[in-house]
PDB file of N, CA and C in Angstrom:
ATOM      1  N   UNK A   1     187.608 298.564  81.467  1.00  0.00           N
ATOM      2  CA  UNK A   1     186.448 298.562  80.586  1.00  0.00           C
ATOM      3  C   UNK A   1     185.259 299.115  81.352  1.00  0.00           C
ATOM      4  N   UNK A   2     184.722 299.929  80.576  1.00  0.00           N
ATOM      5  CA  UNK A   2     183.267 300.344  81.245  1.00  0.00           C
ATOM      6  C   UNK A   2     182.429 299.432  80.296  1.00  0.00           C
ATOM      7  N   UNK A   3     181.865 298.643  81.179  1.00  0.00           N
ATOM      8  CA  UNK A   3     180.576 297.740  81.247  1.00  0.00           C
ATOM      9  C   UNK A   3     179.287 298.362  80.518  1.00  0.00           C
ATOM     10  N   UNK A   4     179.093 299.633  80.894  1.00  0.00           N
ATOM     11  CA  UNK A   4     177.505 300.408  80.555  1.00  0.00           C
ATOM     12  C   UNK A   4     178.135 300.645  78.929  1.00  0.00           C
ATOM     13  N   UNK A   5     179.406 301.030  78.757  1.00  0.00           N
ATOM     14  CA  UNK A   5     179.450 301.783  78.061  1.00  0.00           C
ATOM     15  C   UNK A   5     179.547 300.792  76.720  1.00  0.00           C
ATOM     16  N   UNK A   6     180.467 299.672  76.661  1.00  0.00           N
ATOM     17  CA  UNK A   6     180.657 298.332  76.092  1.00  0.00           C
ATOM     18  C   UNK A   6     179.141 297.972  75.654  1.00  0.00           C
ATOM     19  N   UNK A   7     178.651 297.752  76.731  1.00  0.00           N
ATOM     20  CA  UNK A   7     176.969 296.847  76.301  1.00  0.00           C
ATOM     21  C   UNK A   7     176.325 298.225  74.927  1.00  0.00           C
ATOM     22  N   UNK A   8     176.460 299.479  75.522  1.00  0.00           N
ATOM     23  CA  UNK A   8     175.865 300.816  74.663  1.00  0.00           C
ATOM     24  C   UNK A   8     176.331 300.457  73.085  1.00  0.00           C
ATOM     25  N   UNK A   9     177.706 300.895  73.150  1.00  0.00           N
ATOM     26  CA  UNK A   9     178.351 300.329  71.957  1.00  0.00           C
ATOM     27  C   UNK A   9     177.821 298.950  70.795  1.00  0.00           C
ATOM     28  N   UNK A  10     177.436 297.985  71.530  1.00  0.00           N
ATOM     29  CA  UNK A  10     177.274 296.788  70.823  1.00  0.00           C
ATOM     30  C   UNK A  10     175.622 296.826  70.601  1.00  0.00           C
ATOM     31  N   UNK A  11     175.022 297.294  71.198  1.00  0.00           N
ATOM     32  CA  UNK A  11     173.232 298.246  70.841  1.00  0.00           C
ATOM     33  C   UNK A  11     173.289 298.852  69.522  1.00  0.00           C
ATOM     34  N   UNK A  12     174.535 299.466  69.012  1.00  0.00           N
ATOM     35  CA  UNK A  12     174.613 300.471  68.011  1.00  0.00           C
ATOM     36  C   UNK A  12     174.594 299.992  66.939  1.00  0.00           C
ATOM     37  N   UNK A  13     174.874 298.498  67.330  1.00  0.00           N
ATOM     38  CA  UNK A  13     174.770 297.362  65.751  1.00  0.00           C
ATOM     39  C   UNK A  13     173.289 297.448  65.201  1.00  0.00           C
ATOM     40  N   UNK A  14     173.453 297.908  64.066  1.00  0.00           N
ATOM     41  CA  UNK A  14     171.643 297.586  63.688  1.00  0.00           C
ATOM     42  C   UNK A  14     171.359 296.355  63.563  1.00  0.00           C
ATOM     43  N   UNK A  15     172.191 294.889  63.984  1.00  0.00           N
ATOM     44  CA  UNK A  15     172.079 294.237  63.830  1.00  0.00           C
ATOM     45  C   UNK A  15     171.612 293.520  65.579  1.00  0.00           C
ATOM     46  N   UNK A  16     171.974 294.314  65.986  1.00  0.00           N
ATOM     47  CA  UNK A  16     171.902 293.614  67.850  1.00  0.00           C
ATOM     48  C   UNK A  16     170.114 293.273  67.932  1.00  0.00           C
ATOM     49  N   UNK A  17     169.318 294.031  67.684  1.00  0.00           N
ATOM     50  CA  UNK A  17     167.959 293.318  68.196  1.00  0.00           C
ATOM     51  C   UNK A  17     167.346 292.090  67.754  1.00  0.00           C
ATOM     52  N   UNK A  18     167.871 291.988  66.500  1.00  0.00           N
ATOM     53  CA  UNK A  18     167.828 290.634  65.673  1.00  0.00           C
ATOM     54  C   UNK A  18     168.492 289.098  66.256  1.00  0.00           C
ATOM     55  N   UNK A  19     169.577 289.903  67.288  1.00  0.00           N
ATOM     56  CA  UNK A  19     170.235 288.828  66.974  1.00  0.00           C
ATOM     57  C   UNK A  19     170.470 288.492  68.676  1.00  0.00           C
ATOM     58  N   UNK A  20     170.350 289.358  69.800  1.00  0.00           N
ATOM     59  CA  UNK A  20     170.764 288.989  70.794  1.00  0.00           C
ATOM     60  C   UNK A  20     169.474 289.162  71.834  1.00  0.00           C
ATOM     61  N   UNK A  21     169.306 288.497  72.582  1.00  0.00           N
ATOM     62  CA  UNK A  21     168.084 288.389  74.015  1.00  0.00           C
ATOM     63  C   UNK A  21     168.915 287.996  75.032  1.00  0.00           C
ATOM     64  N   UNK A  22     170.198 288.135  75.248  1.00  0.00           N
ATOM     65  CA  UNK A  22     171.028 287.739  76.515  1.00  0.00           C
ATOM     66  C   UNK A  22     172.690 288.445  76.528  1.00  0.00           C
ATOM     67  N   UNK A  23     173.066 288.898  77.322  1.00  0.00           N
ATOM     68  CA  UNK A  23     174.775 289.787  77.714  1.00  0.00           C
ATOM     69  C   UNK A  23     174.823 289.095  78.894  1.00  0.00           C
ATOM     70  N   UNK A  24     175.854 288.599  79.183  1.00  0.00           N
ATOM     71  CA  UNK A  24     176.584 287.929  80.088  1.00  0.00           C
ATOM     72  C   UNK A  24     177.873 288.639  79.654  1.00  0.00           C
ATOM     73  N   UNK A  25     178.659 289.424  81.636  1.00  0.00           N
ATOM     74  CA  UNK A  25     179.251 289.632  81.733  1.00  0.00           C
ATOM     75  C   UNK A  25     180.407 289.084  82.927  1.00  0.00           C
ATOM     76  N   UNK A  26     181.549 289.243  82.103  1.00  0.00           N
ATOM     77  CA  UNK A  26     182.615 288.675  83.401  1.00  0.00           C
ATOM     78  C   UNK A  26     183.548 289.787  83.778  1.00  0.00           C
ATOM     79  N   UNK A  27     183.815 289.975  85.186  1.00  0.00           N
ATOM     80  CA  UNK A  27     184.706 290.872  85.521  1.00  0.00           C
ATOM     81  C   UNK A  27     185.618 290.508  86.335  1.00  0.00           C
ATOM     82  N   UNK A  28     187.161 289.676  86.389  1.00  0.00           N
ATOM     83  CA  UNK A  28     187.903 289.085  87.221  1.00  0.00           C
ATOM     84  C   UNK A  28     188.809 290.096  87.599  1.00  0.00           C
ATOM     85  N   UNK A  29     188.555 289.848  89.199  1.00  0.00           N
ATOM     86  CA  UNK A  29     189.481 290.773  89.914  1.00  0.00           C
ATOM     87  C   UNK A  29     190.501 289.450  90.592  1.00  0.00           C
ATOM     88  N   UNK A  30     191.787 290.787  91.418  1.00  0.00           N
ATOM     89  CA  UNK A  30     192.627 289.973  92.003  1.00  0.00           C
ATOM     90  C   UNK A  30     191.889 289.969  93.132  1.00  0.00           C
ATOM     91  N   UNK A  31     192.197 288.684  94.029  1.00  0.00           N
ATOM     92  CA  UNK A  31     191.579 287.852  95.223  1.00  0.00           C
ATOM     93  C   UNK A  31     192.267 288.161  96.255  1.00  0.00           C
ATOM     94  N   UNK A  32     192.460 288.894  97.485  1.00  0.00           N
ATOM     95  CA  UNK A  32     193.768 289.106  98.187  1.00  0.00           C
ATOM     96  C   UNK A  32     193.935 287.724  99.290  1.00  0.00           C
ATOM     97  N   UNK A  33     193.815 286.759  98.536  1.00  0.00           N
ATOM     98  CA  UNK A  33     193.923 285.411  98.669  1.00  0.00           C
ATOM     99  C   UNK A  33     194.359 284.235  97.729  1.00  0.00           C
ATOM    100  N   UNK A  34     195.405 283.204  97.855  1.00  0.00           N
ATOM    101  CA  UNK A  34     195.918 282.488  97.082  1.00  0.00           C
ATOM    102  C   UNK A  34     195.197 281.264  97.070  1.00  0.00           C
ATOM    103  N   UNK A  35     194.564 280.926  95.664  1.00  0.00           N
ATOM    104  CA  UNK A  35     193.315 279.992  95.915  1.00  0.00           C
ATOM    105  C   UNK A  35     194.363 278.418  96.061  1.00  0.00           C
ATOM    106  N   UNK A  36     195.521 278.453  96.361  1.00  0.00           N
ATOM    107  CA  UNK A  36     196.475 277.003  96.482  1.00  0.00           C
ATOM    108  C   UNK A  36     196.200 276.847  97.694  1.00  0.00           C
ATOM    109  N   UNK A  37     196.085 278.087  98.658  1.00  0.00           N
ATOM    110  CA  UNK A  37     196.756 277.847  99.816  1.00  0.00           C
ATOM    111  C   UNK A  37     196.110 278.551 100.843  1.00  0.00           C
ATOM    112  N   UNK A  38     195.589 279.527 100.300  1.00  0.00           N
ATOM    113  CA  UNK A  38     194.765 280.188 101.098  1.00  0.00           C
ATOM    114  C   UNK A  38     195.622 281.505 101.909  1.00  0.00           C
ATOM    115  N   UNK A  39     197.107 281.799 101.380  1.00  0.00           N
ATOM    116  CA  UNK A  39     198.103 282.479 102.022  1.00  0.00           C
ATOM    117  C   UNK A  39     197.598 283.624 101.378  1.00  0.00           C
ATOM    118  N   UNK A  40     197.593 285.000 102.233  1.00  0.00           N
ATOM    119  CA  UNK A  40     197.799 286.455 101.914  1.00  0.00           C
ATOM    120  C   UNK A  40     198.243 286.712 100.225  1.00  0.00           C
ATOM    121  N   UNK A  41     197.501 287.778  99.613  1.00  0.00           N
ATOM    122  CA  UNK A  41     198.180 287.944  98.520  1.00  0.00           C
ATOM    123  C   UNK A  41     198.364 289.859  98.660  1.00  0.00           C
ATOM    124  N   UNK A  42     199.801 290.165  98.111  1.00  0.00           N
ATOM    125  CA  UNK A  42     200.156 291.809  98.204  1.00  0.00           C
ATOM    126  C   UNK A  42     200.224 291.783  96.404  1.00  0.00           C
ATOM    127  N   UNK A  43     200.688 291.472  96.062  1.00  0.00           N
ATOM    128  CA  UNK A  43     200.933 291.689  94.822  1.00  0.00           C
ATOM    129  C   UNK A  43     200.405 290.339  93.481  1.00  0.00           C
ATOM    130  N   UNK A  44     200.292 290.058  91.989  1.00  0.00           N
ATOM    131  CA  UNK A  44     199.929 289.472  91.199  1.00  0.00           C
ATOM    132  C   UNK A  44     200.731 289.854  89.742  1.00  0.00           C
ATOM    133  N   UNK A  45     201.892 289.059  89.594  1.00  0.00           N
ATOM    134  CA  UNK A  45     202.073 289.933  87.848  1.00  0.00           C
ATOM    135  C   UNK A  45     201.032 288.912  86.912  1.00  0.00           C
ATOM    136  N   UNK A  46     200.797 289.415  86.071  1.00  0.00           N
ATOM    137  CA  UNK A  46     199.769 289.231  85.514  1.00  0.00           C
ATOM    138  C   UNK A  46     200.223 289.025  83.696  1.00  0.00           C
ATOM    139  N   UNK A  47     200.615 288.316  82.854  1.00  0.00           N
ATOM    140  CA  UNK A  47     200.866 288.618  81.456  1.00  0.00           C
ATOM    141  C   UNK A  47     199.521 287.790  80.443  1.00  0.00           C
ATOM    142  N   UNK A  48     198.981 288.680  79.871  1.00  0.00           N
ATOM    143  CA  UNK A  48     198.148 288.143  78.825  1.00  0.00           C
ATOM    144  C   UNK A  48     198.407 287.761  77.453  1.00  0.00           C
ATOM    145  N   UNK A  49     198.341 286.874  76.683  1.00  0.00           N
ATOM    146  CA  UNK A  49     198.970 286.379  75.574  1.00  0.00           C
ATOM    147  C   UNK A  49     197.867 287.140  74.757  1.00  0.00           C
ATOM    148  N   UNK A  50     197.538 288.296  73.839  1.00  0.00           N
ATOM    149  CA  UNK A  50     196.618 288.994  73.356  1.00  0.00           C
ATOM    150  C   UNK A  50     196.224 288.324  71.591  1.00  0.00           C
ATOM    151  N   UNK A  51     197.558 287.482  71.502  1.00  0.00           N
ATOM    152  CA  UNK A  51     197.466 286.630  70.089  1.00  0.00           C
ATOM    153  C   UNK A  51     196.465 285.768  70.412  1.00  0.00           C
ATOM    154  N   UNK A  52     196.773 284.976  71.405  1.00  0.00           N
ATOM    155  CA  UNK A  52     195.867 283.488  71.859  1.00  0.00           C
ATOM    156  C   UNK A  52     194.362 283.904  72.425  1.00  0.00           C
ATOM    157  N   UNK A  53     194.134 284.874  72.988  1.00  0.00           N
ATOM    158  CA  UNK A  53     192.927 285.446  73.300  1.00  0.00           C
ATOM    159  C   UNK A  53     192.320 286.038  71.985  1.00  0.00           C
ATOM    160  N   UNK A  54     193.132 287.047  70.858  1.00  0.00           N
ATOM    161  CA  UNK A  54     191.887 286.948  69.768  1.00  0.00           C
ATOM    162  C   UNK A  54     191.934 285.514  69.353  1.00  0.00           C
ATOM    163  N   UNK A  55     192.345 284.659  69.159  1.00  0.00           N
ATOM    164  CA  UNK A  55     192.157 283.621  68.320  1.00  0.00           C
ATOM    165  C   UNK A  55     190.758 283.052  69.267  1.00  0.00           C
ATOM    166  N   UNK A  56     191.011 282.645  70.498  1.00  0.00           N
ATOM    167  CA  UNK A  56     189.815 282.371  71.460  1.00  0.00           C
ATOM    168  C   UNK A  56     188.651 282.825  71.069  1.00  0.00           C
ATOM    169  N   UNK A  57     188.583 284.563  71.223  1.00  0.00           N
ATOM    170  CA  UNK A  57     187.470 284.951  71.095  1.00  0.00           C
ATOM    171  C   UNK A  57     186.940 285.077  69.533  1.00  0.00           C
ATOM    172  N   UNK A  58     187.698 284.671  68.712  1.00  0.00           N
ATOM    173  CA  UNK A  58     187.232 284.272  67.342  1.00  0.00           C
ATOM    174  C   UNK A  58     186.262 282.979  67.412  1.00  0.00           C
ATOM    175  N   UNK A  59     186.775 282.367  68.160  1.00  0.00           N
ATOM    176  CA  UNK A  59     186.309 281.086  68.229  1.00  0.00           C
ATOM    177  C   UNK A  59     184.930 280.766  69.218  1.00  0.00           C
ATOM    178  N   UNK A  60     185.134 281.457  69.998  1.00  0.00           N
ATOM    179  CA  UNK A  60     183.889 281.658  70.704  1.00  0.00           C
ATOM    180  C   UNK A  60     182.600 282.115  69.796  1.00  0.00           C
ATOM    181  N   UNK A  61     182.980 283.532  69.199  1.00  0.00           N
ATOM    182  CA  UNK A  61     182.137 284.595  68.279  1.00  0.00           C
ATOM    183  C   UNK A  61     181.570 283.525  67.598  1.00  0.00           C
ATOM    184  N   UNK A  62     182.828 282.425  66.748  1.00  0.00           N
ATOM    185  CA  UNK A  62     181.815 281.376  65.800  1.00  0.00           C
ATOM    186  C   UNK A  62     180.694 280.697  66.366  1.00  0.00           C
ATOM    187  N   UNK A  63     180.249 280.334  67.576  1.00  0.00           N
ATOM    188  CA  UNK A  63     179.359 279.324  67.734  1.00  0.00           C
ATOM    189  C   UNK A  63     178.561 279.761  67.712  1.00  0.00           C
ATOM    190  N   UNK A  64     177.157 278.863  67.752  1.00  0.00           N
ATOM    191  CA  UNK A  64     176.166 279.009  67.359  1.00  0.00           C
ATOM    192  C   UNK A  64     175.217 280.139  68.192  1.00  0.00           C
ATOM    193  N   UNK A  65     174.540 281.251  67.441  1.00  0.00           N
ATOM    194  CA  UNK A  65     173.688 281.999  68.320  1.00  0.00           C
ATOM    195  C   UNK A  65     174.699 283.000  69.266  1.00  0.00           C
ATOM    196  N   UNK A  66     176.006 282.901  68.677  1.00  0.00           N
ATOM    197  CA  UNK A  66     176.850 284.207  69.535  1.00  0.00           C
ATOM    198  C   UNK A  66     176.807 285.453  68.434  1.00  0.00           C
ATOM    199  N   UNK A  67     176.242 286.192  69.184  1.00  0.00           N
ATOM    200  CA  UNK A  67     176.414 287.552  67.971  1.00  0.00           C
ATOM    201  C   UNK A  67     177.726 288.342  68.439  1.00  0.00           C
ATOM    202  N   UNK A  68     178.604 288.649  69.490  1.00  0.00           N
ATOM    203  CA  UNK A  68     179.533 289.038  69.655  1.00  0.00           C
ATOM    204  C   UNK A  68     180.299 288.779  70.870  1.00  0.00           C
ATOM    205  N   UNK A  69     181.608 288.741  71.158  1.00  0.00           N
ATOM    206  CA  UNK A  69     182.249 288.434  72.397  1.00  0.00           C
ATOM    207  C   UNK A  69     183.393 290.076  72.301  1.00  0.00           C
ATOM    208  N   UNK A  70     183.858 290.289  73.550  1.00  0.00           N
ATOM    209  CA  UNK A  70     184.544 291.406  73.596  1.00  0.00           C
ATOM    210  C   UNK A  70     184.994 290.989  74.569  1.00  0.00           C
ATOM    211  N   UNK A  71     186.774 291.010  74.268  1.00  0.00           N
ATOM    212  CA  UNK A  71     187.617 290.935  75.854  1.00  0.00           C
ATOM    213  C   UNK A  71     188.681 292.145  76.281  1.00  0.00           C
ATOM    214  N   UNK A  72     188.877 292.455  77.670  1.00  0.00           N
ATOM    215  CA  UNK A  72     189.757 293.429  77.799  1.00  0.00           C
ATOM    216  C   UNK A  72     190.456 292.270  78.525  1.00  0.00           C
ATOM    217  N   UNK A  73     191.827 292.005  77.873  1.00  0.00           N
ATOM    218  CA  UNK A  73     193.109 291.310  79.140  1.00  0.00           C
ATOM    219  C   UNK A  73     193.943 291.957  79.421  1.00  0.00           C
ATOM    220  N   UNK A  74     194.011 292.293  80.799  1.00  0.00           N
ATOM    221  CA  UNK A  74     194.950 293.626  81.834  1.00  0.00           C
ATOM    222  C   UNK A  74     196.387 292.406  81.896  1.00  0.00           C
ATOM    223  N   UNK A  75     197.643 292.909  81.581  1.00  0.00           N
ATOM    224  CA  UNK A  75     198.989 292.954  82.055  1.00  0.00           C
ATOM    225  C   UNK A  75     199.361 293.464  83.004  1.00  0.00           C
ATOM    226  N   UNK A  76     200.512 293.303  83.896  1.00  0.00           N
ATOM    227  CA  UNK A  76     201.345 293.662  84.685  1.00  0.00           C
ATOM    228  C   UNK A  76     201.008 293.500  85.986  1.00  0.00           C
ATOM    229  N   UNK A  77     201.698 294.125  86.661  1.00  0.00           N
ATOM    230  CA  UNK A  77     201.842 294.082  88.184  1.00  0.00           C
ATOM    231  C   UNK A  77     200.424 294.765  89.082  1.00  0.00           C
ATOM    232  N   UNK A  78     199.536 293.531  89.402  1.00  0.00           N
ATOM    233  CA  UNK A  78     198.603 294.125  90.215  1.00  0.00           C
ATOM    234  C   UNK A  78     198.505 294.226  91.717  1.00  0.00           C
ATOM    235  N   UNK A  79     197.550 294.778  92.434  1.00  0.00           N
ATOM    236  CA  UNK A  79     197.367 294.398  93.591  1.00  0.00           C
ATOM    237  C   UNK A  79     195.814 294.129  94.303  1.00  0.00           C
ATOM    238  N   UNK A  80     195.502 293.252  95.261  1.00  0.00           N
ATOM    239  CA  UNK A  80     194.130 293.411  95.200  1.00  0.00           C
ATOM    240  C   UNK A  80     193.344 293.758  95.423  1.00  0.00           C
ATOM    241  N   UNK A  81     191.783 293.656  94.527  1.00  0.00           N
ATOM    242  CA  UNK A  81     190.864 294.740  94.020  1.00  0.00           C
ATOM    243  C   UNK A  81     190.973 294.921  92.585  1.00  0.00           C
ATOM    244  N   UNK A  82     192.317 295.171  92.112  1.00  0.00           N
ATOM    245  CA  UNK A  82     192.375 295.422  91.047  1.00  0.00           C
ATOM    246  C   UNK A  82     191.610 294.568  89.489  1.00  0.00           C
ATOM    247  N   UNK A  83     191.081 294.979  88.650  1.00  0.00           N
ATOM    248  CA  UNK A  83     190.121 294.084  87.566  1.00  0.00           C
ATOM    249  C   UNK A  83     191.383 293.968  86.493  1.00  0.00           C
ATOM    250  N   UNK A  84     191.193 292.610  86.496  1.00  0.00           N
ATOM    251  CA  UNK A  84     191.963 291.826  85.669  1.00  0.00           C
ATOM    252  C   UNK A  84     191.501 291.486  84.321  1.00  0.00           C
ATOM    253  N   UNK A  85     190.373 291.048  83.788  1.00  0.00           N
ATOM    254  CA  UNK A  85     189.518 290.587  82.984  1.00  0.00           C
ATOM    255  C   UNK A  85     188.333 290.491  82.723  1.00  0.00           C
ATOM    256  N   UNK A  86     188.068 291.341  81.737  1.00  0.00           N
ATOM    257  CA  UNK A  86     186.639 291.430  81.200  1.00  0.00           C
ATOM    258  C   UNK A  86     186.219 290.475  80.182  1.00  0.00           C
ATOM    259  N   UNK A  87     185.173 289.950  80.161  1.00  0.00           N
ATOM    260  CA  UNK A  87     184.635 289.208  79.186  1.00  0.00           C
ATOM    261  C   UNK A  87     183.159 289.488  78.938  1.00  0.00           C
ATOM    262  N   UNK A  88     183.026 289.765  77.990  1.00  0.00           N
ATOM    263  CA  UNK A  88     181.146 290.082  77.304  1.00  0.00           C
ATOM    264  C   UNK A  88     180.561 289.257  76.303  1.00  0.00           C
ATOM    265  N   UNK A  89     180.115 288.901  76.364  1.00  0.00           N
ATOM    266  CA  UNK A  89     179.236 287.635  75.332  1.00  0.00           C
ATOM    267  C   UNK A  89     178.078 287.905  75.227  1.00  0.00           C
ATOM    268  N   UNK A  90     177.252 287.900  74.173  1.00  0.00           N
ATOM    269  CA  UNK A  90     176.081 288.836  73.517  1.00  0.00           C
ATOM    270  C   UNK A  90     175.557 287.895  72.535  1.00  0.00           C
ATOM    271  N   UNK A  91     174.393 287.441  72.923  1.00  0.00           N
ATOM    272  CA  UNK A  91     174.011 286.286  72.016  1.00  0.00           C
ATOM    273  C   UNK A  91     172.537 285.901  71.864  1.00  0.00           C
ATOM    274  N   UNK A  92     171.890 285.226  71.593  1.00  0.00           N
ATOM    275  CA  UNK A  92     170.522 284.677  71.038  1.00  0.00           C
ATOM    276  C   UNK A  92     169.694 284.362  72.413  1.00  0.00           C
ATOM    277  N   UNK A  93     169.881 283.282  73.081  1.00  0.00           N
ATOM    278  CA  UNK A  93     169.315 282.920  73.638  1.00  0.00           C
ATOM    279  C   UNK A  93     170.030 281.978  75.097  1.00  0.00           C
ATOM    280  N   UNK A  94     169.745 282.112  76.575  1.00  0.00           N
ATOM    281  CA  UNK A  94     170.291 281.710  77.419  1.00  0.00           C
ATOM    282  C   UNK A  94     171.382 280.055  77.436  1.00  0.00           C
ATOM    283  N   UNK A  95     170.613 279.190  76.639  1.00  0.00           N
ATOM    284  CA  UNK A  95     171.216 277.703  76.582  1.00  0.00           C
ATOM    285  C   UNK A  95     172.118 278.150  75.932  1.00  0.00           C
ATOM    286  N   UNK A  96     172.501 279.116  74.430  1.00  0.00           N
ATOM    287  CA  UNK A  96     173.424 279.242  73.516  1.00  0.00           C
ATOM    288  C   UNK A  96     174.823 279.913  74.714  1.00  0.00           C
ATOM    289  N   UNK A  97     174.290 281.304  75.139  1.00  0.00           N
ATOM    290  CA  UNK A  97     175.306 282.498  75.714  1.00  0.00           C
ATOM    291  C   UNK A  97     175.702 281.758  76.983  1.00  0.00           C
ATOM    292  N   UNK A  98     175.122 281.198  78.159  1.00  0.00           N
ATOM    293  CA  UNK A  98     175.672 281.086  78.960  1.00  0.00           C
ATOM    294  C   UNK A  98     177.165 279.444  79.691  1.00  0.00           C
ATOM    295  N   UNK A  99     176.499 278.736  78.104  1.00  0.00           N
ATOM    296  CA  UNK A  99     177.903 278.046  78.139  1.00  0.00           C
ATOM    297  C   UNK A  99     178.663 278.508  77.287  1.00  0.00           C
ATOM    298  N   UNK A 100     178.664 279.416  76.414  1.00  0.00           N
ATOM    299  CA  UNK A 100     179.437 280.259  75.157  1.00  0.00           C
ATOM    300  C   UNK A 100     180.814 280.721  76.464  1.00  0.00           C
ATOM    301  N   UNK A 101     180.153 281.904  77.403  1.00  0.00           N
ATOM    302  CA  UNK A 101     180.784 282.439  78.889  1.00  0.00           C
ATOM    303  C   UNK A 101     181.738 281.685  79.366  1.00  0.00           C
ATOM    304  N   UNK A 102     181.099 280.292  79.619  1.00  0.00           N
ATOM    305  CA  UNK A 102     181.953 279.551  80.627  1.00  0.00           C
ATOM    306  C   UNK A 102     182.773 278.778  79.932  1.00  0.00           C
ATOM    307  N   UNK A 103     182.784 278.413  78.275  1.00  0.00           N
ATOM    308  CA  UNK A 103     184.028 278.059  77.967  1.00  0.00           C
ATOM    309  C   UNK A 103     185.055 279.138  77.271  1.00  0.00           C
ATOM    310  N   UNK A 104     184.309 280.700  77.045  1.00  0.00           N
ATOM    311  CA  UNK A 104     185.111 280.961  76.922  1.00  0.00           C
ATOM    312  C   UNK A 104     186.395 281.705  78.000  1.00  0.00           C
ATOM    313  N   UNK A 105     185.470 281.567  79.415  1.00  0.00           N
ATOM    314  CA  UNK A 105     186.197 282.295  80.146  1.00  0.00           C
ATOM    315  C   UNK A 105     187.381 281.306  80.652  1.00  0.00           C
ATOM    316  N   UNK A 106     186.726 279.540  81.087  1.00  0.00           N
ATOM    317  CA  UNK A 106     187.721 278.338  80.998  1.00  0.00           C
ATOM    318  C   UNK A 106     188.940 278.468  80.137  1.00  0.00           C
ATOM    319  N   UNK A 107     188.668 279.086  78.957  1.00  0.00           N
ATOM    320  CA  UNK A 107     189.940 278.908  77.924  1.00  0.00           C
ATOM    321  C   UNK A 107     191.154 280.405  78.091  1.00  0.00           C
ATOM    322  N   UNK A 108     190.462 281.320  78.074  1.00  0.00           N
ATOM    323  CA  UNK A 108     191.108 282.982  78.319  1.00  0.00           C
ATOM    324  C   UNK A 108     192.446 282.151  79.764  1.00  0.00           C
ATOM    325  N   UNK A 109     191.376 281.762  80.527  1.00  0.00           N
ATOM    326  CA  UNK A 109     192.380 281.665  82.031  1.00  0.00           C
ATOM    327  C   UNK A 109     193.517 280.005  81.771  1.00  0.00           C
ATOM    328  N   UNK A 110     193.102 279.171  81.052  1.00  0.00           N
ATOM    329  CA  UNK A 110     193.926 278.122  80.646  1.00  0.00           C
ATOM    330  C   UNK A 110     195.015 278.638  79.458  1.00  0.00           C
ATOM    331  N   UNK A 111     194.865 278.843  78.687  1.00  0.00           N
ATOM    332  CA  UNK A 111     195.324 279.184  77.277  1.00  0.00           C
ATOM    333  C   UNK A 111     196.291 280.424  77.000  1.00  0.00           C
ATOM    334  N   UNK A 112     195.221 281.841  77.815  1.00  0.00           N
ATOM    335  CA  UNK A 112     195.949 283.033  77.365  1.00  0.00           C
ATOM    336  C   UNK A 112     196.138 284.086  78.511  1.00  0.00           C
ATOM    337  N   UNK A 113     196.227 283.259  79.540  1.00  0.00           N
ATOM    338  CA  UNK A 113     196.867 284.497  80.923  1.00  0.00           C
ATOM    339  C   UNK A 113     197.495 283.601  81.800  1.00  0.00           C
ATOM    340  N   UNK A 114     198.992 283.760  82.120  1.00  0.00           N
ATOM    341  CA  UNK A 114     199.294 283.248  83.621  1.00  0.00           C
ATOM    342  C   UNK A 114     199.836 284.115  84.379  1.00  0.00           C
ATOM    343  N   UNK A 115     199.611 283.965  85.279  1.00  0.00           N
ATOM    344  CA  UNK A 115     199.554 284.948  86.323  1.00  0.00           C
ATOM    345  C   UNK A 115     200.763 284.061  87.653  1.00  0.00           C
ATOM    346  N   UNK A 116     201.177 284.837  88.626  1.00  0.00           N
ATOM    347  CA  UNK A 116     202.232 284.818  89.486  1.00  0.00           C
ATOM    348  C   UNK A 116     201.935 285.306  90.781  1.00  0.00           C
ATOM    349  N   UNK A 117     201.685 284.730  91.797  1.00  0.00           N
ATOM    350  CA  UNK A 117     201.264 285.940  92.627  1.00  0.00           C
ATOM    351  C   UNK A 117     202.703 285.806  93.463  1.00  0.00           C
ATOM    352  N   UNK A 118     202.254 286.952  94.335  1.00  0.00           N
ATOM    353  CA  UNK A 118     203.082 287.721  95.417  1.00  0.00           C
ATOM    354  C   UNK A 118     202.980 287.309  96.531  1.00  0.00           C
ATOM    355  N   UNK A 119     203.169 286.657  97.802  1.00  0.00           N
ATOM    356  CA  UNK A 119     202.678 286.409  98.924  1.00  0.00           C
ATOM    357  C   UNK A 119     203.129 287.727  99.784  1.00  0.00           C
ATOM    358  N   UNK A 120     202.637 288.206 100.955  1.00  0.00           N
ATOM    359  CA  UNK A 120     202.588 288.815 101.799  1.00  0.00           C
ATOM    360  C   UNK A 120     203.602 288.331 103.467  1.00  0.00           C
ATOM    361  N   UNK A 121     204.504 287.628 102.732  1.00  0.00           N
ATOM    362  CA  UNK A 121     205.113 287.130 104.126  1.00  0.00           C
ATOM    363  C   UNK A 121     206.125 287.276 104.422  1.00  0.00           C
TER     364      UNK A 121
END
């Protein structure tokens, strides 16, 4: 996902000045570290459930003062560096958007991605 280009796009709403004073963005990369253990990471397969993530970001979009959410969820075999997950949330005002973010990014990583990593050993 291009970031500049995403935020441009959602400007184009004649509805965006009305409705949003805050974009909060998430960009999850792989860690070339295993947050269990702290062991080397070479590789990550990665599968996103893309049913359970729109339903998420439906659900997010509903609350109060969210004017839009947009997710990219990356599949397959990564390595690290590589961007895993985008999340954009576009909304009214800071108290509304920035816990809108953190549950919806809590739920994307509980709900609709598990991931596998690779160790290096």
């Amino acid at each position: 996902m291009d970031i500049s280009k995403t935020i441009a796009e959602l400007k184009k709403d004649p509805d965006f000045a009305n409705n949003v004073g805050m974009v909060l963005v998430h960009n999850g990369i792989v860690r070339g570290w295993s947050r269990a253990d702290g062991a080397a990471i070479c590789q990550m397969e990665v599968v996103s459930d893309l049913d359970k993530i729109e339903q998420i970001r439906q659900d997010i979009e509903n609350m109060d003062g969210i004017f839009k959410v947009v997710i990219e969820a990356r599949s397959g075999l990564m390595i690290p560096g590589d961007d895993v997950l985008f999340l954009v949330v576009a909304g009214d005002i800071r108290e509304n958007v920035k816990p809108a973010l953190a549950l919806l990014l809590d739920r994307v990583k509980a709900e609709g991605v598990s991931k596998k990593e690779v160790s290096s050993k």
